[in-house]
Protein backbone atom coordinates (compact mmCIF):
# COMPACT_ATOMS: atom_id res chain seq x y z
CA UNK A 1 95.29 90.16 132.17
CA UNK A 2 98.91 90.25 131.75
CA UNK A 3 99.74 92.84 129.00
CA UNK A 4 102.27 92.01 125.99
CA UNK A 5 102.42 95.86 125.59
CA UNK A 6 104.56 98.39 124.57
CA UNK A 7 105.92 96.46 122.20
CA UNK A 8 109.45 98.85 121.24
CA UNK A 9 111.74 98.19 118.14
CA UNK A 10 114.88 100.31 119.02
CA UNK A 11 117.76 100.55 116.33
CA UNK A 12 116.42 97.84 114.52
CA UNK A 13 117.65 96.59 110.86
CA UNK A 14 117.67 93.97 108.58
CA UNK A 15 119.86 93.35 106.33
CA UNK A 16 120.27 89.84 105.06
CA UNK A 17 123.62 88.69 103.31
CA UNK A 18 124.51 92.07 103.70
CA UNK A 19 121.86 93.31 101.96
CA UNK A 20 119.73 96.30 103.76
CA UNK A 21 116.03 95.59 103.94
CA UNK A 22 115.35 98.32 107.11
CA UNK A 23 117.53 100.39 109.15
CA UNK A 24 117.76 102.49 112.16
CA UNK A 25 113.89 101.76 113.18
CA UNK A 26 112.66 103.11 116.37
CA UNK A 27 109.20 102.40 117.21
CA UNK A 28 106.85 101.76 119.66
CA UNK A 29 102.78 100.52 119.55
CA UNK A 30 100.90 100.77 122.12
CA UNK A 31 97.53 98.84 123.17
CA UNK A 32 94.36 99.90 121.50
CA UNK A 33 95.73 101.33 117.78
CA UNK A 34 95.05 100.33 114.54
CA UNK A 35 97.92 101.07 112.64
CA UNK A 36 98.60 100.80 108.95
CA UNK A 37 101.53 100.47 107.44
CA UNK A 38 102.13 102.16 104.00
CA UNK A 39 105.13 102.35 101.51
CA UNK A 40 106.11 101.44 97.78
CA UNK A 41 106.80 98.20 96.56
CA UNK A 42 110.27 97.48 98.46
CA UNK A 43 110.35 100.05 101.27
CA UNK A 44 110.18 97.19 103.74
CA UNK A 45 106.32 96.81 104.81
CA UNK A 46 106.43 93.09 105.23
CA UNK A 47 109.70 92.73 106.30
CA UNK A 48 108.81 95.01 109.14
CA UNK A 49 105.57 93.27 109.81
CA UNK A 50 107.44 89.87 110.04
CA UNK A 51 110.35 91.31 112.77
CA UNK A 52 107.73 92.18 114.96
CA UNK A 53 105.49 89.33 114.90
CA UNK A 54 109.02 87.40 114.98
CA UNK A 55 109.28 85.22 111.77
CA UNK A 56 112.52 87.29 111.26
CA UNK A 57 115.44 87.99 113.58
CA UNK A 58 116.68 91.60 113.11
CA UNK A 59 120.73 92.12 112.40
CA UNK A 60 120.73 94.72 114.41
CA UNK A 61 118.66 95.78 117.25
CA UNK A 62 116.25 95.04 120.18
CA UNK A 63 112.67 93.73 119.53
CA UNK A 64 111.04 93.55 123.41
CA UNK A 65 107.53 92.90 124.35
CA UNK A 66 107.04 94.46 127.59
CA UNK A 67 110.50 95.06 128.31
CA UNK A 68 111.10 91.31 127.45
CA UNK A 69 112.67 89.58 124.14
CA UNK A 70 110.61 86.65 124.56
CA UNK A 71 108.25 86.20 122.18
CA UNK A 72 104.73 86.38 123.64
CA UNK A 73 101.93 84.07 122.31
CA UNK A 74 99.19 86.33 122.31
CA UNK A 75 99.88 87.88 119.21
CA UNK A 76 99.27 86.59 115.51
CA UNK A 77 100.03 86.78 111.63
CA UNK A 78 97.70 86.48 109.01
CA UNK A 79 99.51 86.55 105.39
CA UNK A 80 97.94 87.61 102.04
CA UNK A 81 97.53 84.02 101.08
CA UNK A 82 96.18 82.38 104.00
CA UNK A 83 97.52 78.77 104.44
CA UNK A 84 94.40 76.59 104.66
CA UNK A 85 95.48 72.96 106.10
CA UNK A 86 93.42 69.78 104.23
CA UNK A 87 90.50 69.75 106.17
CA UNK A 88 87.38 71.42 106.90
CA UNK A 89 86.89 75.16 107.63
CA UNK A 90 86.02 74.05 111.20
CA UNK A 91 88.92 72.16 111.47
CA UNK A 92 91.47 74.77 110.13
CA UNK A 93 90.19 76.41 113.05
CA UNK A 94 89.68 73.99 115.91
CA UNK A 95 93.19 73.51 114.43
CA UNK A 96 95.03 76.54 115.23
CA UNK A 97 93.24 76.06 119.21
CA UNK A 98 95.14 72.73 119.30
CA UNK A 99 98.48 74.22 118.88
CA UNK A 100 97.75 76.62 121.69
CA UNK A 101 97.03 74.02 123.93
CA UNK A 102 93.65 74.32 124.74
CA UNK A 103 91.54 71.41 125.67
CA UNK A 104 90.10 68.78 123.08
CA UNK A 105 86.68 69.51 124.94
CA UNK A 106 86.71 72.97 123.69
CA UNK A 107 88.30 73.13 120.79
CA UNK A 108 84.96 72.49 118.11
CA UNK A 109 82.60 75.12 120.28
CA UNK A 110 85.29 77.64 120.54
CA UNK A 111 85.66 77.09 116.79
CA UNK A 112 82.39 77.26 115.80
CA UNK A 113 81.82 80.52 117.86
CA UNK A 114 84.88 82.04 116.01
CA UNK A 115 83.18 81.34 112.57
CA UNK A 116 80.06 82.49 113.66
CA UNK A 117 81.68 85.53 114.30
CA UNK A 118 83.15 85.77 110.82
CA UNK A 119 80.16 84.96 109.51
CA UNK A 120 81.03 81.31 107.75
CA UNK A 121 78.85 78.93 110.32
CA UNK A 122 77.06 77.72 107.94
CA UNK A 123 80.79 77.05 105.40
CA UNK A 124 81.86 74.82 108.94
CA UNK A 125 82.11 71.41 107.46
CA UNK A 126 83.18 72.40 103.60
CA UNK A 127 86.75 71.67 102.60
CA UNK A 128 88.64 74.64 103.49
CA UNK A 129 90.47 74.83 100.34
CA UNK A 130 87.25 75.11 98.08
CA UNK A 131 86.48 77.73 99.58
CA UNK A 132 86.71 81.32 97.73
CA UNK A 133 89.34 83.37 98.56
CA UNK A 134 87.63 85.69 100.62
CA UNK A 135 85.87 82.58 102.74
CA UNK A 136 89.36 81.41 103.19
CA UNK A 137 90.58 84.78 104.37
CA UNK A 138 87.64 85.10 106.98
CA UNK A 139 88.78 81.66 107.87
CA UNK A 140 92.11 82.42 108.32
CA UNK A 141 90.91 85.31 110.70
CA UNK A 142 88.32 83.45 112.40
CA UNK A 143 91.70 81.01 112.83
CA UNK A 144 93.48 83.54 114.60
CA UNK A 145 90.56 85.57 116.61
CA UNK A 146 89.49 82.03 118.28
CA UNK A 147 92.59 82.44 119.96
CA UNK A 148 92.21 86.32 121.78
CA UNK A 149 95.57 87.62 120.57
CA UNK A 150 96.27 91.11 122.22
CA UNK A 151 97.86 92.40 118.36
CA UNK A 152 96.96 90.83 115.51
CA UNK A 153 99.91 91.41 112.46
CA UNK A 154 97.49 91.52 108.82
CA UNK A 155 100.08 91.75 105.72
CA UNK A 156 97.35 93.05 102.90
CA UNK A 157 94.80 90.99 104.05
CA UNK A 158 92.41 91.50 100.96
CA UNK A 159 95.05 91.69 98.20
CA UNK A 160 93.90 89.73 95.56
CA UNK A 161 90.60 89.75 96.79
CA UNK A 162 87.63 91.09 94.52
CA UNK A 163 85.77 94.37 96.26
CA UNK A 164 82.90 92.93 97.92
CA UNK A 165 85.15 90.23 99.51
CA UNK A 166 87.85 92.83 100.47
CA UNK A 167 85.05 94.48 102.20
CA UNK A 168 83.92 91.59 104.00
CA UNK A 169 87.02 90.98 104.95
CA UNK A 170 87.71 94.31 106.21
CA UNK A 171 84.39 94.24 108.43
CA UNK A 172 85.90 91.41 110.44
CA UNK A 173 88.70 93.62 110.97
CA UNK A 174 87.01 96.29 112.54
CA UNK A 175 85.06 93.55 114.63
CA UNK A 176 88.26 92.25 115.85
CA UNK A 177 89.78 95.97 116.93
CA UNK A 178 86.66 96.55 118.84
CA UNK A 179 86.31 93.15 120.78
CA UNK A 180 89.60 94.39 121.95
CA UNK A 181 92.66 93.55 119.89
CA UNK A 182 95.44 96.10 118.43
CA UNK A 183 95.78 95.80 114.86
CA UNK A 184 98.91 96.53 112.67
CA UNK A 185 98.73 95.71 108.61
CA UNK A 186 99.93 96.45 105.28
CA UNK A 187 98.26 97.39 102.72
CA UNK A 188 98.20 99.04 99.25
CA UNK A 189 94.74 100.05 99.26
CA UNK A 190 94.48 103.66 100.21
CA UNK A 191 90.75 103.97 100.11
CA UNK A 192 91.09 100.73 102.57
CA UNK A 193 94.44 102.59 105.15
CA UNK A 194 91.39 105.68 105.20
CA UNK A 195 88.92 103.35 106.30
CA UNK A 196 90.58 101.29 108.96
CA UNK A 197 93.51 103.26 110.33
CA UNK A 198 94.04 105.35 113.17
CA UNK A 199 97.38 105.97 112.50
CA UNK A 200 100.08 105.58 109.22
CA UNK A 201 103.34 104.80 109.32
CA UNK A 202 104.91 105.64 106.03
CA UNK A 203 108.25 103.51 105.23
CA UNK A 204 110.40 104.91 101.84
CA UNK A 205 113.82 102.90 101.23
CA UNK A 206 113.64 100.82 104.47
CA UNK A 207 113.22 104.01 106.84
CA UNK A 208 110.13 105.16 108.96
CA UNK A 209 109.97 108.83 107.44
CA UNK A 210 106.48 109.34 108.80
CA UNK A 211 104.47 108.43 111.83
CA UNK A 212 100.85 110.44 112.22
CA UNK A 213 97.35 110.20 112.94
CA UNK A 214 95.50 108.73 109.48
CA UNK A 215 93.22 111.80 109.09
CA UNK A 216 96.66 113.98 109.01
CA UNK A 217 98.56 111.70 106.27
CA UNK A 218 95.96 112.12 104.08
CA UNK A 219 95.46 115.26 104.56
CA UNK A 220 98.86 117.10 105.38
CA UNK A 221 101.63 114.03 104.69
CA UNK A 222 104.62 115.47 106.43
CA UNK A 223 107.54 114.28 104.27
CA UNK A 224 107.86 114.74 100.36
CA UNK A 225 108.12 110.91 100.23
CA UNK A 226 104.67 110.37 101.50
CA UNK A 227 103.22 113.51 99.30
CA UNK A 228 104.96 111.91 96.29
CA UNK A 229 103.03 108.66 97.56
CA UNK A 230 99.91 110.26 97.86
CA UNK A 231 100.08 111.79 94.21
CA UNK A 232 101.68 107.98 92.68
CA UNK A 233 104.91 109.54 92.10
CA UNK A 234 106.99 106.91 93.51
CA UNK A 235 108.33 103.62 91.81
């Protein structure tokens, strides 16, 4: 299989109308990782998150895949608020399949399989947007697993979600890393970034100040931006 990987951010900002979001970013992810990216309110998480997976175009910079600027297909975004189309949860999915480019005659199994998966076979056929907001998270990942992305990009997945839902959700996270696919996300949740993560990187006022294993951060944070973090010193 052809791989999308390293994917390298060299000298990247963002700055729109003049206005800096991130600056001088260096970075590189590898296959395999689950990375989490932590910060305050404003450091820049998102706005990273969306340069990579290519909703934004950086100021400055290079953003390659591979050694390439193209922007590969094999990688997807799920948001906080999952956008769930007017149709059923089966649909949302067989959906997403459609847009690839993958054959009408395969679209519904493939679907169905990626539901199963998620654990919402049995949701298939209900309006997607009755759903709870954790079913229509699940969906939204079953939505974007169906299609074997290499990286997935997760931008606090579980949010506004209640605990046992976050928890679902976070269990078809770690399903998804281990059939194969690199994860980076956001998220607030610290208990959550100790769970999943295999790495931090810590952002503070649009800068990567940190990058270390997770058992490390938590343990021994190298820079007094991520103690202060740690402790809930920040703004």
């Amino acid at each position: 299989m052809h791989t999308i990987f390293p994917l390298t951010l060299s000298g990247v900002a963002f700055a729109p109308n003049q206005v800096p979001v991130l600056a001088d970013i260096d970075l590189r992810i590898d296959a395999g990782a689950h990375t989490v990216i932590l910060g305050a309110n404003g450091s820049g998480k998102s706005a990273l998150m969306r340069l990579m997976h290519g909703l934004l175009k950086p100021t400055a910079g290079r953003i390659l895949w591979n050694g390439s600027e193209s922007r590969p297909r094999a990688q997807c975004l799920v948001f906080q608020r999952p956008v769930m189309l007017r149709r059923s949860a089966l649909a949302n999915v067989a959906y997403g399949l459609q847009v690839a480019g993958v054959p009408s005659a395969r679209r519904n199994a493939q679907a169905r399989a990626a539901l199963e998966r998620v654990g919402l076979t049995h949701l298939a056929d209900r309006p997607a947007r009755v759903l709870s907001g954790g079913e229509q998270q699940r969906v939204a990942l079953a939505r974007a697993w169906a299609l074997e992305p290499h990286i997935l990009f997760l931008d606090e997945p579980t949010a506004s979600l209640d605990p046992a839902a976050a928890r679902s959700v976070e269990q078809v996270i770690v399903d998804i890393h281990r059939a194969g696919a690199s994860i980076v996300m956001t998220t607030h949740n610290l208990g959550q970034a100790r769970r999943l993560a295999d790495e931090i990187i810590f952002l503070h006022a649009g800068r990567i100040t940190e990058r270390t294993p997770a058992g490390d951060f938590f343990r021994r944070p190298q820079s007094s931006e991520a103690r202060s973090f740690l402790q809930g010193e920040l703004p």
